[in-house]
N, C-alpha and C. Protein backbone atom coordinates (compact mmCIF):
# COMPACT_ATOMS: atom_id res chain seq x y z
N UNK A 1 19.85 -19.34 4.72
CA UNK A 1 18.50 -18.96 5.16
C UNK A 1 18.53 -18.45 6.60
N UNK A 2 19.10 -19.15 7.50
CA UNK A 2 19.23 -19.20 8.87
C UNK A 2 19.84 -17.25 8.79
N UNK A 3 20.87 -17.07 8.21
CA UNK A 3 21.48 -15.91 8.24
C UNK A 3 20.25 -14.64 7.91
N UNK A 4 19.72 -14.71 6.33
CA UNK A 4 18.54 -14.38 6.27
C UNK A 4 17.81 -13.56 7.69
N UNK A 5 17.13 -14.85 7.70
CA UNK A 5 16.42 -15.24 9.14
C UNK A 5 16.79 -13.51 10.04
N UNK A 6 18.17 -13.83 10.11
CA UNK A 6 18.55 -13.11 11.49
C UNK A 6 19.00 -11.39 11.36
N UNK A 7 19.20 -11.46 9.90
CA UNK A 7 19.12 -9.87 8.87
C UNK A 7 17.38 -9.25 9.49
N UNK A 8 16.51 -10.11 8.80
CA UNK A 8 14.90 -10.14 8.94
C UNK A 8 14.85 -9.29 10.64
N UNK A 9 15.06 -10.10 11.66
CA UNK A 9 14.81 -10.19 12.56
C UNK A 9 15.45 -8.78 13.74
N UNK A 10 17.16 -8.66 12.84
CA UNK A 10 17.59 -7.23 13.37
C UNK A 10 16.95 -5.94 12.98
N UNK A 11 16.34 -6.30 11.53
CA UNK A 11 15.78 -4.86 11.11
C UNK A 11 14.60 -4.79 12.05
N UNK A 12 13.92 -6.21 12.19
CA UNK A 12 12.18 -5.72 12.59
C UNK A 12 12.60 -5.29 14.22
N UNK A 13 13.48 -5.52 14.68
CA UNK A 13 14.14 -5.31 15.99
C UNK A 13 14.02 -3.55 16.01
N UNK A 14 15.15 -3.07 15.27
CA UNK A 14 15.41 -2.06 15.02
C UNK A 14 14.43 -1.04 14.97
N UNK A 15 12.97 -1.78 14.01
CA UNK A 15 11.86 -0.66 14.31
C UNK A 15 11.16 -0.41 15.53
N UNK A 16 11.03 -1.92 16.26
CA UNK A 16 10.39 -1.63 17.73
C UNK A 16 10.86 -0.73 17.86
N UNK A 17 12.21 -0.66 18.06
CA UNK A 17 12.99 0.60 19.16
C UNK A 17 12.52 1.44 18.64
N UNK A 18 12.12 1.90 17.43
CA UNK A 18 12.28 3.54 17.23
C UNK A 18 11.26 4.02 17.92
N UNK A 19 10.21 2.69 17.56
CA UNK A 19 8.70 2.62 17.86
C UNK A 19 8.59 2.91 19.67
N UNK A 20 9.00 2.55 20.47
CA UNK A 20 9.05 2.87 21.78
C UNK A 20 9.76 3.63 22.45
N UNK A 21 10.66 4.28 21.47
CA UNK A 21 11.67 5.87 21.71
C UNK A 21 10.53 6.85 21.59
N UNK A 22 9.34 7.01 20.74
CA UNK A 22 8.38 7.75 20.70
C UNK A 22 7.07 7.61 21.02
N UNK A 23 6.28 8.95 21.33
CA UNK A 23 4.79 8.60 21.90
C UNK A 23 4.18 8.38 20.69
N UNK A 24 4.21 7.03 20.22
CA UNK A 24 3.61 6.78 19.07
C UNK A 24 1.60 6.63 19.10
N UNK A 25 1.36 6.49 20.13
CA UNK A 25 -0.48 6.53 20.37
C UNK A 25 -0.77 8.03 20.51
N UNK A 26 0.18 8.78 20.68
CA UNK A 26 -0.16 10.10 20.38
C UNK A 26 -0.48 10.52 18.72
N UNK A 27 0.09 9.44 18.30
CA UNK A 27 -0.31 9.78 16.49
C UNK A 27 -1.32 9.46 15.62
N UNK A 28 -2.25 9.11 16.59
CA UNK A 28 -3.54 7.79 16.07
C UNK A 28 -3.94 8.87 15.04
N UNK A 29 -4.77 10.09 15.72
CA UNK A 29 -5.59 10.41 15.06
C UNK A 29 -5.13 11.24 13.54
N UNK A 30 -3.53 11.64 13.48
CA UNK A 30 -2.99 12.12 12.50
C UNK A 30 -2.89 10.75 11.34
N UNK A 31 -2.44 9.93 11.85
CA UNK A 31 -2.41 8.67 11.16
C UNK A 31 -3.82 8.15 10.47
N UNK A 32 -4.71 8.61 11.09
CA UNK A 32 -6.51 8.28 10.37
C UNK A 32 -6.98 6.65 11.21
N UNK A 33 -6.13 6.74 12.85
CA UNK A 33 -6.53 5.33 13.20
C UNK A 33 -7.23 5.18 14.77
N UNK A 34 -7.23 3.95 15.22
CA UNK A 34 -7.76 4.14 16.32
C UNK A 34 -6.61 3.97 17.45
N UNK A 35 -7.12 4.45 18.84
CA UNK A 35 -6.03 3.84 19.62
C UNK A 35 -6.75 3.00 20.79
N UNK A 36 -5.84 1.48 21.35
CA UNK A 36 -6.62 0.73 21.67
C UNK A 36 -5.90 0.03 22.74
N UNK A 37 -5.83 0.08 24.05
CA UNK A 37 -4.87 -1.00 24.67
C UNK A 37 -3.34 -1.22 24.44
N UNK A 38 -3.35 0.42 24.28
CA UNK A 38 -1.47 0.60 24.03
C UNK A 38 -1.26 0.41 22.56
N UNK A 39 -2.30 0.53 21.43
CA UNK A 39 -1.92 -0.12 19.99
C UNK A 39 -2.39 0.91 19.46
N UNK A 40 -1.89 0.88 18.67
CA UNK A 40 -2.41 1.50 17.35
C UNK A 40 -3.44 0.40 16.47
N UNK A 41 -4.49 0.76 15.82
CA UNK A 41 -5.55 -0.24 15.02
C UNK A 41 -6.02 0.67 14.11
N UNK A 42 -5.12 -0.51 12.71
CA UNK A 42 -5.21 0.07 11.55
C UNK A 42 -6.18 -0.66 10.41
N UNK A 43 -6.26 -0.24 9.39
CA UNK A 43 -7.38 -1.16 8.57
C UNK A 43 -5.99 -0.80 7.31
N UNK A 44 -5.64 -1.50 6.92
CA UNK A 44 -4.05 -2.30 6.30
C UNK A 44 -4.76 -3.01 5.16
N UNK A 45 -4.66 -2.04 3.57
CA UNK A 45 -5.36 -3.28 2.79
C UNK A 45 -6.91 -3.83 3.04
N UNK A 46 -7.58 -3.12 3.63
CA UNK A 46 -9.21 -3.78 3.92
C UNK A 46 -8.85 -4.71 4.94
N UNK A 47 -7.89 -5.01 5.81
CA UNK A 47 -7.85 -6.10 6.80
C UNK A 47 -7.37 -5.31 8.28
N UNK A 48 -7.54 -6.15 9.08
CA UNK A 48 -7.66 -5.04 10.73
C UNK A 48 -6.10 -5.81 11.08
N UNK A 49 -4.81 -4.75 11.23
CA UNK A 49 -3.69 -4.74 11.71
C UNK A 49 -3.93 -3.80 13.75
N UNK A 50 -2.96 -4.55 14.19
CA UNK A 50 -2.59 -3.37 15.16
C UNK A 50 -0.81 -3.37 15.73
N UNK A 51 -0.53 -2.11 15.81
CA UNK A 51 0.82 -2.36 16.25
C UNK A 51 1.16 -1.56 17.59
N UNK A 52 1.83 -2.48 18.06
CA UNK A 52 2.53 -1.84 19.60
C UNK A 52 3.69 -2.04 19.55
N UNK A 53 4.51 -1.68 21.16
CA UNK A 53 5.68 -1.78 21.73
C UNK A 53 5.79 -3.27 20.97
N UNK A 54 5.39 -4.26 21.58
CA UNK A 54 4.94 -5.34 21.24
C UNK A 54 5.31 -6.19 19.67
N UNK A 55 5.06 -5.68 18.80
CA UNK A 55 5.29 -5.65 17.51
C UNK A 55 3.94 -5.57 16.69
N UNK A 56 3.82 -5.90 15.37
CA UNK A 56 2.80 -6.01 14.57
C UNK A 56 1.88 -7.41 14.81
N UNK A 57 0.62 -6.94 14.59
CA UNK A 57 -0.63 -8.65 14.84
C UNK A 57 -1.40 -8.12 13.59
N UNK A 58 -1.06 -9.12 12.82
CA UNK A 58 -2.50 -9.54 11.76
C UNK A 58 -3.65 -9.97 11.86
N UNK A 59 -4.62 -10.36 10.74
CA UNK A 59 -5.68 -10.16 10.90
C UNK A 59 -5.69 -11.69 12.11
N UNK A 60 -6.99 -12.25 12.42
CA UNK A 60 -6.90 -13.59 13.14
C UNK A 60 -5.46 -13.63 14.28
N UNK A 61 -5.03 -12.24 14.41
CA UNK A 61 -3.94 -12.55 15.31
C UNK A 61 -3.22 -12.87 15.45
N UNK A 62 -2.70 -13.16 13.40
CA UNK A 62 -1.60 -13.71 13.47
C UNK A 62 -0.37 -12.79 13.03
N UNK A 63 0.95 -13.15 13.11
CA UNK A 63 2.09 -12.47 12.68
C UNK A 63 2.33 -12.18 11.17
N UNK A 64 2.11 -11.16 10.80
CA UNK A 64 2.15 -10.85 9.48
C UNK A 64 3.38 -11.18 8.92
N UNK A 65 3.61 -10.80 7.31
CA UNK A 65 4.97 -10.76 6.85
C UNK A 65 5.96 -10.07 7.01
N UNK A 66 7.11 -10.09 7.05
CA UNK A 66 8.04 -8.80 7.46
C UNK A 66 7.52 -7.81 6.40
N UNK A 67 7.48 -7.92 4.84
CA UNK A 67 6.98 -6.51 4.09
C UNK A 67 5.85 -5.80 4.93
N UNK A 68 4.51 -6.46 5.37
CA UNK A 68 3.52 -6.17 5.57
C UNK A 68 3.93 -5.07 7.36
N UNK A 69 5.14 -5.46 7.59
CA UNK A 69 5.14 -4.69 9.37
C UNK A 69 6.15 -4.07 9.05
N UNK A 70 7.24 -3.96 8.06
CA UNK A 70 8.06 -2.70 7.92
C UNK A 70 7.11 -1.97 7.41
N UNK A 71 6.33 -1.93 6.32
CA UNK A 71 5.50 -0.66 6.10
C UNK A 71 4.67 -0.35 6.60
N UNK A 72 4.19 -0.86 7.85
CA UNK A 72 3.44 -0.27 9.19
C UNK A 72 4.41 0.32 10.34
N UNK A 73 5.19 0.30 10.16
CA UNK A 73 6.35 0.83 10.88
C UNK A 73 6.61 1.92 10.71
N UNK A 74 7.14 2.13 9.08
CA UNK A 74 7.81 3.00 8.63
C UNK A 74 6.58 4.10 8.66
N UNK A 75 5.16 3.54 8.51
CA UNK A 75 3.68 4.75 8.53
C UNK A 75 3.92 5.70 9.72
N UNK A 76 4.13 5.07 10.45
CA UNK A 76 4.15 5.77 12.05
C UNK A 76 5.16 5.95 12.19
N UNK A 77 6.15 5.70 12.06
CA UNK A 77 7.57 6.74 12.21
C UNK A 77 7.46 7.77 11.53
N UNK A 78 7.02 7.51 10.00
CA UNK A 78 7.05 9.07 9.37
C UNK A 78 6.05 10.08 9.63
N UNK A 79 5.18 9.85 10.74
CA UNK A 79 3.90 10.23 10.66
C UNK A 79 4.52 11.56 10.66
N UNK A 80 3.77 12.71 10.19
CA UNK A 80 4.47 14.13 10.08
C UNK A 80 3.49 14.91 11.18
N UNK A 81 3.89 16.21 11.57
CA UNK A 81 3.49 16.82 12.69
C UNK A 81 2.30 17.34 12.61
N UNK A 82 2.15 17.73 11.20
CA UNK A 82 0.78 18.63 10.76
C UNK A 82 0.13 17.58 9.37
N UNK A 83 -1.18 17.52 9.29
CA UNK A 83 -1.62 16.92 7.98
C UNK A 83 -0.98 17.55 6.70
N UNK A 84 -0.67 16.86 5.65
CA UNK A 84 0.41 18.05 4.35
C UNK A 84 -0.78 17.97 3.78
N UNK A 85 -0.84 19.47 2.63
CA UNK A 85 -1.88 19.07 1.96
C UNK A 85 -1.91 18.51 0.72
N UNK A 86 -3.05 18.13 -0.02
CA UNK A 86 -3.14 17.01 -0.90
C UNK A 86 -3.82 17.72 -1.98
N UNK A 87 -3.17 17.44 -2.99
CA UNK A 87 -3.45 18.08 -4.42
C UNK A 87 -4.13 16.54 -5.62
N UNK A 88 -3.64 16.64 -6.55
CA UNK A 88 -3.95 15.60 -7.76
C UNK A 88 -3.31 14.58 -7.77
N UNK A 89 -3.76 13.46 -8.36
CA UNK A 89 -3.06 11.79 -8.11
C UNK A 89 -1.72 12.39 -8.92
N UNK A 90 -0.51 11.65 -8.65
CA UNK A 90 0.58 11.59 -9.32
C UNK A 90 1.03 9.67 -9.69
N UNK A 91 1.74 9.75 -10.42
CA UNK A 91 2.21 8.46 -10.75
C UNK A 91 3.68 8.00 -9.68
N UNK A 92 3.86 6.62 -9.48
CA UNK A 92 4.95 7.10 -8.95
C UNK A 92 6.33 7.35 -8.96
N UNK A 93 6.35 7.54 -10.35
CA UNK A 93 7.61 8.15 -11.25
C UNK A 93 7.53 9.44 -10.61
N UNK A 94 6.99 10.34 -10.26
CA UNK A 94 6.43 11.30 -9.73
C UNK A 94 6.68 11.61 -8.50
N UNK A 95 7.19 10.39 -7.64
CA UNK A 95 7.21 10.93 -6.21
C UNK A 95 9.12 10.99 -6.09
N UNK A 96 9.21 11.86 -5.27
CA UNK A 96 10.97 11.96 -5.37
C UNK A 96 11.63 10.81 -4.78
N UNK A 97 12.56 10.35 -5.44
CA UNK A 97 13.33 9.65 -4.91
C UNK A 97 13.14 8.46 -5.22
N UNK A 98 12.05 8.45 -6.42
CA UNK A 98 11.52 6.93 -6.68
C UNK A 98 12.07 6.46 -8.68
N UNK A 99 12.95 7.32 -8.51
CA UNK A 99 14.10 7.11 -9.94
C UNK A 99 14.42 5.34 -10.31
N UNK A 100 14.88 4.91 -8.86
CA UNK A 100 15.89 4.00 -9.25
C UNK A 100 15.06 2.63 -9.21
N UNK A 101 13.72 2.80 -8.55
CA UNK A 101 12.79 1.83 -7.90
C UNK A 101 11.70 1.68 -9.50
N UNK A 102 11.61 2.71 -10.32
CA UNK A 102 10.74 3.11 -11.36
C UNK A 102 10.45 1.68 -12.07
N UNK A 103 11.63 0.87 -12.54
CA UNK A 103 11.23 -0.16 -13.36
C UNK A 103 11.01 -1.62 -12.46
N UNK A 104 11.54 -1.60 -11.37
CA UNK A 104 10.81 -2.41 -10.13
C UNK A 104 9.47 -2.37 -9.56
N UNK A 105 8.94 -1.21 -10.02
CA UNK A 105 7.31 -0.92 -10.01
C UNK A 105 6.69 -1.71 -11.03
N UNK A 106 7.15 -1.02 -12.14
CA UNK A 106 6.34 -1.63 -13.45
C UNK A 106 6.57 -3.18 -13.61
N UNK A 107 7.92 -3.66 -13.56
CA UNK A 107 7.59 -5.43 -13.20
C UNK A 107 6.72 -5.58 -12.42
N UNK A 108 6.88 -5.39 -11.11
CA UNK A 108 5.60 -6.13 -10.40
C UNK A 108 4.21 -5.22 -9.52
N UNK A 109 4.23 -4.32 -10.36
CA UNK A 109 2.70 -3.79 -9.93
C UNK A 109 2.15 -3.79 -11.05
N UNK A 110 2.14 -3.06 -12.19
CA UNK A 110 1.44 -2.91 -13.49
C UNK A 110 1.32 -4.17 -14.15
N UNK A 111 2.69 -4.40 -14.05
CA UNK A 111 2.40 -5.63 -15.50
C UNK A 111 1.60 -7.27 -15.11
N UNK A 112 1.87 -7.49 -13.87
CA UNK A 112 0.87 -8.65 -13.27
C UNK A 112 -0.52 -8.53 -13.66
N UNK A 113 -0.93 -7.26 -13.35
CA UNK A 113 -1.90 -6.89 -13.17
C UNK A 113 -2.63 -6.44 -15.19
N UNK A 114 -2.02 -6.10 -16.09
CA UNK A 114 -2.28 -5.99 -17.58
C UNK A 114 -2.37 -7.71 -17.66
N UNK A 115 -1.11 -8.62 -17.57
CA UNK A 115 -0.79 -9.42 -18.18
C UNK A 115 -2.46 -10.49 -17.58
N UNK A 116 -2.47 -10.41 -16.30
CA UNK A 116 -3.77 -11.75 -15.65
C UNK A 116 -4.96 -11.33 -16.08
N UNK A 117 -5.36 -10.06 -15.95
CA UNK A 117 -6.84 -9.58 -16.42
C UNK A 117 -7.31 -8.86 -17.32
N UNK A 118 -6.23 -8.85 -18.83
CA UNK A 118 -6.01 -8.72 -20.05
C UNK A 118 -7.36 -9.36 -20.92
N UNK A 119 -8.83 -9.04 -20.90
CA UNK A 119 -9.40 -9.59 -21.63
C UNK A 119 -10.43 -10.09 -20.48
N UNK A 120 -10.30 -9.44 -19.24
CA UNK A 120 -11.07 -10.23 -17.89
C UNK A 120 -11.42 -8.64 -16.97
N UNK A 121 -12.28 -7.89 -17.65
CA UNK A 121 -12.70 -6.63 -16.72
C UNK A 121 -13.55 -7.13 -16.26
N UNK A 122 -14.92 -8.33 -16.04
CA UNK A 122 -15.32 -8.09 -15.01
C UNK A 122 -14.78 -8.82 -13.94
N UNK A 123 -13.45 -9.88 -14.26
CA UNK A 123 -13.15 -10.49 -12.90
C UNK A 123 -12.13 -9.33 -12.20
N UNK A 124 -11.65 -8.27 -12.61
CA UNK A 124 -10.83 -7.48 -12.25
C UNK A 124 -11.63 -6.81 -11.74
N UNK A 125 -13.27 -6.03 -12.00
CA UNK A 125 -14.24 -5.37 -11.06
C UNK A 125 -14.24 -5.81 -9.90
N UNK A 126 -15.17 -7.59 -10.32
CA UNK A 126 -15.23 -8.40 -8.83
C UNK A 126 -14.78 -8.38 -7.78
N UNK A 127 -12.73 -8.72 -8.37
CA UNK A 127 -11.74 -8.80 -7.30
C UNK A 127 -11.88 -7.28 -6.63
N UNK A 128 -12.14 -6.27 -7.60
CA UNK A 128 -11.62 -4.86 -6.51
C UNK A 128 -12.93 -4.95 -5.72
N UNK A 129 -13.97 -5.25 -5.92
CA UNK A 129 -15.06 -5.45 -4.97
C UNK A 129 -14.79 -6.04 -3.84
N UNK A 130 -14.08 -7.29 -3.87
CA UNK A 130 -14.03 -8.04 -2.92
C UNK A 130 -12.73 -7.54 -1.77
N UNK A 131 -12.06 -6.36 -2.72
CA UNK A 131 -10.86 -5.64 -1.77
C UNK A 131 -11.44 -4.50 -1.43
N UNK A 132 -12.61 -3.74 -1.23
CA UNK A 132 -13.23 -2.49 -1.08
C UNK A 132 -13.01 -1.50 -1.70
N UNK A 133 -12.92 -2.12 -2.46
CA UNK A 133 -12.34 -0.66 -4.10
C UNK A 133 -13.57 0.05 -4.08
N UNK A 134 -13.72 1.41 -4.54
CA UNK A 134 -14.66 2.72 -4.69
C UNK A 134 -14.50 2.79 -6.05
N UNK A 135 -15.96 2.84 -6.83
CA UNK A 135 -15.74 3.12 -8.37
C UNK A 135 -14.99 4.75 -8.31
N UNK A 136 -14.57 5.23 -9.16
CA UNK A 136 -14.08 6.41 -9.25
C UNK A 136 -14.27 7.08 -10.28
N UNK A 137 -15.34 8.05 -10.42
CA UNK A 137 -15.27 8.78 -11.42
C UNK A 137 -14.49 9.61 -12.09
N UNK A 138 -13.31 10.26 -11.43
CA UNK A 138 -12.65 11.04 -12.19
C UNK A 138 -11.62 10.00 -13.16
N UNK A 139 -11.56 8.83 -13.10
CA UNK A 139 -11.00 8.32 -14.41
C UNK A 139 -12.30 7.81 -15.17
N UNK A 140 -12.97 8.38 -15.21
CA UNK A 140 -14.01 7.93 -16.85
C UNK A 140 -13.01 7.90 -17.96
N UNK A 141 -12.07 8.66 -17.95
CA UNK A 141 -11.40 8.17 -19.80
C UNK A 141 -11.09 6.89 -19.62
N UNK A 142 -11.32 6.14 -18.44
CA UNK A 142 -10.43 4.80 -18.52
C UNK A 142 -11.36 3.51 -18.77
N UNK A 143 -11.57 2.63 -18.97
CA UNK A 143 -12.30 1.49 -19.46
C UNK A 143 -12.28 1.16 -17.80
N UNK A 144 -11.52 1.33 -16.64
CA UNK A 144 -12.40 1.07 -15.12
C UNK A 144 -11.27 1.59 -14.58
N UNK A 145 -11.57 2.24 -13.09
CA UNK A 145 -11.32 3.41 -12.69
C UNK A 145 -11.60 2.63 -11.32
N UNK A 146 -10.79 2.34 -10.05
CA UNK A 146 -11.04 2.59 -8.71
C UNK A 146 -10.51 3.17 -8.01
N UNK A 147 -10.81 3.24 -6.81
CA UNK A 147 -9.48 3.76 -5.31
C UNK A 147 -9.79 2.87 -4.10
N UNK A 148 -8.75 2.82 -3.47
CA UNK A 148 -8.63 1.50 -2.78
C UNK A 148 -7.95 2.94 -1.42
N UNK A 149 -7.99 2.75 0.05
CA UNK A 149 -7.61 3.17 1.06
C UNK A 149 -6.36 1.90 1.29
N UNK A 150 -5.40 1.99 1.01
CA UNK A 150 -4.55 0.81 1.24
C UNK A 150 -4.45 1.16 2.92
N UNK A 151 -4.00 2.45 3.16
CA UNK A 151 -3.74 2.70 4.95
C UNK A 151 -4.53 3.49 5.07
N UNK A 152 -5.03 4.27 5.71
CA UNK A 152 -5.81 5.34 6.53
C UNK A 152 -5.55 7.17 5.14
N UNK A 153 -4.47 7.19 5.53
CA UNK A 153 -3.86 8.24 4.60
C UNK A 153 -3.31 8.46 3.33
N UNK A 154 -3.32 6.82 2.78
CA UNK A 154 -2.69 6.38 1.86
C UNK A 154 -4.12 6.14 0.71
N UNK A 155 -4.75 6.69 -0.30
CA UNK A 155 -5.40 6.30 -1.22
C UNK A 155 -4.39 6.32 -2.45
N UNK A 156 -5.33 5.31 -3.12
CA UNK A 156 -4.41 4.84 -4.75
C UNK A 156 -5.83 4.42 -5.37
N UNK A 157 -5.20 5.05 -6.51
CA UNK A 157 -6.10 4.92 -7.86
C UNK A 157 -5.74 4.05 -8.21
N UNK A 158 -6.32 2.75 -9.16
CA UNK A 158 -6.18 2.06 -10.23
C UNK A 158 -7.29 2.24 -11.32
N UNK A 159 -6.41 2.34 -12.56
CA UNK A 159 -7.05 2.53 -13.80
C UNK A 159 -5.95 1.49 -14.63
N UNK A 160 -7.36 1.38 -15.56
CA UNK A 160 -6.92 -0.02 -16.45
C UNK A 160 -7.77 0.31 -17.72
N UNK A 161 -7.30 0.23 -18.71
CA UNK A 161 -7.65 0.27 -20.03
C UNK A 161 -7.38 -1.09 -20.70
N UNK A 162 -8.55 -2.09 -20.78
CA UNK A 162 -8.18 -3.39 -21.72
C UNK A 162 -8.05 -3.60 -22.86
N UNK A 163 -7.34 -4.64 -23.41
CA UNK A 163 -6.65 -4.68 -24.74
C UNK A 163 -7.45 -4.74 -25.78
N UNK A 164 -7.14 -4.10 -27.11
CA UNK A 164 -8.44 -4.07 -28.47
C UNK A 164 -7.48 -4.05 -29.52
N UNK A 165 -8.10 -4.24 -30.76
CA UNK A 165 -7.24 -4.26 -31.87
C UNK A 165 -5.69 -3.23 -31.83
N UNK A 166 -5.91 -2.55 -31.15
CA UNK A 166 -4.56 -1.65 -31.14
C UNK A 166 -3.76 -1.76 -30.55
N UNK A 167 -4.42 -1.65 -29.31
CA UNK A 167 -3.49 -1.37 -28.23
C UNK A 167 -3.61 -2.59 -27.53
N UNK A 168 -2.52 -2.98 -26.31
CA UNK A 168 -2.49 -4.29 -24.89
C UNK A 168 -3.25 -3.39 -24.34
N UNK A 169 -3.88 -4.24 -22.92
CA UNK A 169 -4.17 -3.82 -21.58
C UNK A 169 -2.62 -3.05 -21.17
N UNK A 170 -3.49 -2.25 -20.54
CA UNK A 170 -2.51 -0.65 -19.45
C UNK A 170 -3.17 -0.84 -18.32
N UNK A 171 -2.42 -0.62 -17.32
CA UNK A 171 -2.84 -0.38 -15.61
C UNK A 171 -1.84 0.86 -15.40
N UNK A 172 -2.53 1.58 -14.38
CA UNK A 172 -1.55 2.52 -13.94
C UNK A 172 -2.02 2.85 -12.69
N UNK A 173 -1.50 2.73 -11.32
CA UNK A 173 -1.56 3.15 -9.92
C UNK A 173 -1.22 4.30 -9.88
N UNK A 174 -2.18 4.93 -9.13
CA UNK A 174 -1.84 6.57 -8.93
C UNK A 174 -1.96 6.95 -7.39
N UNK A 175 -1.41 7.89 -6.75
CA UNK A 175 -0.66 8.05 -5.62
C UNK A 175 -1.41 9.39 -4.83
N UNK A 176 -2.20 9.92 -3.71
CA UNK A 176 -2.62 11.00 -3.42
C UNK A 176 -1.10 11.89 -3.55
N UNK A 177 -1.29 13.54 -3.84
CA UNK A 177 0.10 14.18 -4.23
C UNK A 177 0.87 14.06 -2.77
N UNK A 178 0.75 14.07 -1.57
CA UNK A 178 1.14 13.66 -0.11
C UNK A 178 2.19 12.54 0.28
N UNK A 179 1.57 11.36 -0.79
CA UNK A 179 2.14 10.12 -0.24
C UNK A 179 3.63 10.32 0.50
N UNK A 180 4.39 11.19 0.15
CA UNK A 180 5.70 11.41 0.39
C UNK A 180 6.07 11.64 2.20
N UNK A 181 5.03 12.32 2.45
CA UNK A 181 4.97 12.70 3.49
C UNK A 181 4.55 11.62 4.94
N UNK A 182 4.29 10.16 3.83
CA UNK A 182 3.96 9.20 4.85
C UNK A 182 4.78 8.09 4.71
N UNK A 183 5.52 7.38 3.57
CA UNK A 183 6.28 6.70 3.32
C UNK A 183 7.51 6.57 2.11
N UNK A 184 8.19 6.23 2.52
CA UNK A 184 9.24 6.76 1.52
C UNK A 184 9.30 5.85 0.35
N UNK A 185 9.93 6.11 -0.88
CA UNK A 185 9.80 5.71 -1.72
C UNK A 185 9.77 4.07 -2.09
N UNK A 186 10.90 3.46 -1.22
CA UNK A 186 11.04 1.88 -1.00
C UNK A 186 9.87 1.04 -0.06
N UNK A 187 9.63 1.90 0.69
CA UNK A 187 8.32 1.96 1.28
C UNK A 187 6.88 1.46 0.81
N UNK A 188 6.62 2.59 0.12
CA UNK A 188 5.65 2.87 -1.27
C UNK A 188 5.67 1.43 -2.25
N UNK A 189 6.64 1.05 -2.89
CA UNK A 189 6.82 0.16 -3.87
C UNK A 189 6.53 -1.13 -3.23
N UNK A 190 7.23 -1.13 -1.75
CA UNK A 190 6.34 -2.77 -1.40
C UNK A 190 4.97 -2.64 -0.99
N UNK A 191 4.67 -1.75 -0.74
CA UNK A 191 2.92 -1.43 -0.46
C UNK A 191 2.54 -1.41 -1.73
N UNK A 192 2.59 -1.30 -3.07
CA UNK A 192 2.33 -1.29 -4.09
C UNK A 192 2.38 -2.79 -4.53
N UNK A 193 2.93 -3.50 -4.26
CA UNK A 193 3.63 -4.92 -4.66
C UNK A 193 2.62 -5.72 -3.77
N UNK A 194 2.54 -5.60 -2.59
CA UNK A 194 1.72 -6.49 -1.79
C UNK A 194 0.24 -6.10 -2.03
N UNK A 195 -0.20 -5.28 -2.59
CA UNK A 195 -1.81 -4.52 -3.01
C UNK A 195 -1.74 -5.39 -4.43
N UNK A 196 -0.74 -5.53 -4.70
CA UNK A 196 -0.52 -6.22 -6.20
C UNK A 196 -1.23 -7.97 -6.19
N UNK A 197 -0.22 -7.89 -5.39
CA UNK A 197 -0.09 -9.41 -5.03
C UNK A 197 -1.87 -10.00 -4.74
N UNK A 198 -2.32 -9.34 -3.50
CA UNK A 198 -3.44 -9.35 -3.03
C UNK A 198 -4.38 -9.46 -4.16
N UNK A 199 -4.71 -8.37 -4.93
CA UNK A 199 -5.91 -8.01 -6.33
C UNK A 199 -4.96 -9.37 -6.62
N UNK A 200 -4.13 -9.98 -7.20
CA UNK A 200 -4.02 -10.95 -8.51
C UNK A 200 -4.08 -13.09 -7.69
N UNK A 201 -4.04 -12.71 -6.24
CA UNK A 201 -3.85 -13.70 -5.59
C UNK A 201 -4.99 -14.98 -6.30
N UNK A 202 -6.03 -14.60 -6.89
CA UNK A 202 -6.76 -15.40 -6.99
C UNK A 202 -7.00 -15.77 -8.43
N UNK A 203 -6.15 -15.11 -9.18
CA UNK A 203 -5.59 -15.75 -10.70
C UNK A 203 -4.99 -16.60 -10.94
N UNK A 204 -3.69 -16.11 -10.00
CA UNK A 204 -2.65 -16.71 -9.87
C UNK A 204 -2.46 -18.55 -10.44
């Protein structure tokens, strides 16, 4: 564990630096955030993050998880020079480079999410209520349809079709066509996993 520990601790090391090699408060407004007392202040999941030289602060000020501050890291390192533009949701079989990660998605983003609220659409409404989910009309074919702002630049669809004589419950997360341009594929999948985690925390 101790070793662990100190793996954990060189990587989150590693991002400061990159993080203070660059004028990273110069990126607020490309990023979709505020800038505040040397920080960046993000809305992370419906909850208020900020990151500096300093490192990452969660909500109440406290120290988040390492998943939760590498992929605030990795947002602002990749931030790109110009906004890219944004076309139709894609899946994220769909985004390059996300081949090998494909069935590490579907364990733990989709199928948590079919298997707990399989027979439970309105506690699956509720919960996206209570995460600031947006009904979404362009999935009407789907039995419920939201979008969630996980980061500033980052929107995701969820659609869910519940189970009936035929068919199981289906979930499927969908991706603005961009995402690429803000986090990379390993990236993506734990931001997918911890949005996971979050919607099912209260099944659990």
């Amino acid at each position: 564990m101790r070793e662990s520990l100190t793996v954990f601790d060189k990587t989150y090391g590693w991002y400061l630096n990159q993080l203070a090699e660059c004028d990273y408060l110069a990126r607020g407004d490309r990023l979709g955030t505020e800038v505040r007392d040397g920080a960046l202040i993000f809305s992370f999941m419906n909850e208020p993050f900020s990151v500096s030289r300093v490192g990452v602060v969660g909500p109440q000020g406290k120290e988040p998880g390492f998943s939760e501050s590498i992929v605030l890291l990795n947002y602002i390192l990749r931030c790109p020079d110009t906004l890219p533009p944004r076309g139709d949701w894609i899946t994220f079989r769909e985004v390059k480079g996300s081949g090998p990660l494909a069935v590490y998605f579907a364990e733990n983003v989709m199928k948590p999410v079919e298997r707990l609220f399989s027979g439970s659409l309105s506690e699956l409404s509720d919960r996206c209520d209570e995460l600031g989910g947006t009904p979404d009309p362009t999935g009407n074919s789907y039995d419920f349809s939201v979008t969630f702002d996980l980061l500033p630049r980052i929107p995701v669809a969820l659609r869910f079709n519940d189970a009936d004589e035929e068919f199981p419950s289906s979930c499927t997360l969908l991706f603005a066509s961009d995402v690429a341009a803000w986090l990379d594929p390993e990236s993506l999948a734990i931001l997918a996993v911890l949005f996971t985690q979050k919607l099912t925390q209260k099944k659990v």
